[in-house]
Protein backbone atom coordinates (compact mmCIF):
# COMPACT_ATOMS: atom_id res chain seq x y z
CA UNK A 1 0.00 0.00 0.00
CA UNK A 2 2.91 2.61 0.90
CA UNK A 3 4.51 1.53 -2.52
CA UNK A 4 1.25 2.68 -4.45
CA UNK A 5 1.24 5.81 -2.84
CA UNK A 6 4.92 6.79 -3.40
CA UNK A 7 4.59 5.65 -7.06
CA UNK A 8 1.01 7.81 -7.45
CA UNK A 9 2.83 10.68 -5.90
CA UNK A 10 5.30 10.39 -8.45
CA UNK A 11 3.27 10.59 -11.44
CA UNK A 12 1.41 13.38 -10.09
CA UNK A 13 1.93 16.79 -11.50
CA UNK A 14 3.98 19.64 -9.11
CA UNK A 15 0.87 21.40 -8.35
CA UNK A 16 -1.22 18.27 -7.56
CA UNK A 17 1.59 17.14 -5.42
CA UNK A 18 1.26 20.39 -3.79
CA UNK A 19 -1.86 20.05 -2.69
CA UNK A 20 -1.39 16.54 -1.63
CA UNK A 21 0.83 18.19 0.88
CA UNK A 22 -2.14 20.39 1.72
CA UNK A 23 -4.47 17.98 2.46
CA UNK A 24 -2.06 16.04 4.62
CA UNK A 25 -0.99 19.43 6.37
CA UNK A 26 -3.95 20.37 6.98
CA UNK A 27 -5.29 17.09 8.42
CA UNK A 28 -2.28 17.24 11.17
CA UNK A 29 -3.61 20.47 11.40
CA UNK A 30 -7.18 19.95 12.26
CA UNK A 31 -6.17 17.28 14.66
CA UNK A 32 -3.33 18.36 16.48
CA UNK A 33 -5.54 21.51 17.07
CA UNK A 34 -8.63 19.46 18.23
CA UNK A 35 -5.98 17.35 20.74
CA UNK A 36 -4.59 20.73 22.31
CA UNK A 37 -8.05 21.86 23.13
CA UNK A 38 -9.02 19.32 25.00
CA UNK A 39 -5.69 18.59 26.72
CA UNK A 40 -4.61 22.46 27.42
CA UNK A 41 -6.29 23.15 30.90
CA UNK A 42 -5.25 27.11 30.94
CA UNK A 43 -6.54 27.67 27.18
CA UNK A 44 -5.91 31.57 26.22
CA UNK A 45 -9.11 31.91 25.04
CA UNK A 46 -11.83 31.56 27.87
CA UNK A 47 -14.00 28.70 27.10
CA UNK A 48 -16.38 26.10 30.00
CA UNK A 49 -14.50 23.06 29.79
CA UNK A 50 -17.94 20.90 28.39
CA UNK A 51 -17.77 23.27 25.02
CA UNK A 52 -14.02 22.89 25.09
CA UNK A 53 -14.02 19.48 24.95
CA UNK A 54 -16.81 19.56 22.51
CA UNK A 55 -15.02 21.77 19.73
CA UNK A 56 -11.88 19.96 20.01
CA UNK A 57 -14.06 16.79 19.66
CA UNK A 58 -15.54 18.41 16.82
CA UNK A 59 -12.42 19.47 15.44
CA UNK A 60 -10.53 15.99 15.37
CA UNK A 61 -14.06 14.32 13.56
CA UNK A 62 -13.38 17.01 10.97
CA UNK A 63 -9.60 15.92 10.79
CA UNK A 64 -10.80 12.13 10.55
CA UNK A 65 -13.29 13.07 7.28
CA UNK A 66 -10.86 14.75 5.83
CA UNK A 67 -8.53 11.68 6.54
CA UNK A 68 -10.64 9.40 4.62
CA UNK A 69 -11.76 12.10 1.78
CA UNK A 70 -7.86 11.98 1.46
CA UNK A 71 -7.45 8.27 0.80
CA UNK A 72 -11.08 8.03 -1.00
CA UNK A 73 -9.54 10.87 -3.43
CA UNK A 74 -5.84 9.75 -3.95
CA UNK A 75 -8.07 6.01 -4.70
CA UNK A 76 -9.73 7.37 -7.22
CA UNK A 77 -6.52 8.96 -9.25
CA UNK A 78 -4.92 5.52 -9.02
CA UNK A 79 -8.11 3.63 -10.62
CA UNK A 80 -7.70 6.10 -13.45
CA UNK A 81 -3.93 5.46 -13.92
C-alpha cells in the first residue's frame, strides 16, 4: 500500500503534489488543534470546559473526514492510472 502511494505521488503533476501536501498538512492540522483543546487546561481563550471538549471533539471528527476524503480521493486517481 505505501509503494502505491509513493509511485502515485510520483506521477502526479507539481501542483497536484502540492496540494497533496495540503491535504495532509492540513489534516495534522485539524487534529493536532482538536488534541490541544481538549488537553490544554489554561486555554488563552476563555471557554467552559464541556464546550471545550466539545469543539476539540468536533475538530478531530473534521480531521478524521478529511482523513478518509484523502485516501477516497488519492483512490480514485490511481483507478484512473
Amino acid at each position: 500500500m505505501f509503494k502505491t502511494l509513493v509511485v502515485n505521488f510520483k506521477k502526479k503533476s507539481l501542483s497536484e503534489r502540492f496540494l497533496l501536501v495540503l491535504r495532509m498538512l492540513f489534516f495534522l492540522l485539524y487534529l493536532v488543534l482538536g488534541i490541544t483543546l481538549i488537553v490544554w487546561k489554561s486555554f488563552p481563550i476563555h471557554m467552559e470546559t464541556k464546550y471545550r471538549i466539545a469543539m476539540g471533539v468536533l475538530l478531530i471528527v473534521y480531521a478524521i473526514l478529511r482523513f478518509f476524503r484523502f485516501f477516497n480521493f488519492n483512490k480514485e486517481d490511481s483507478s484512473e492510472i
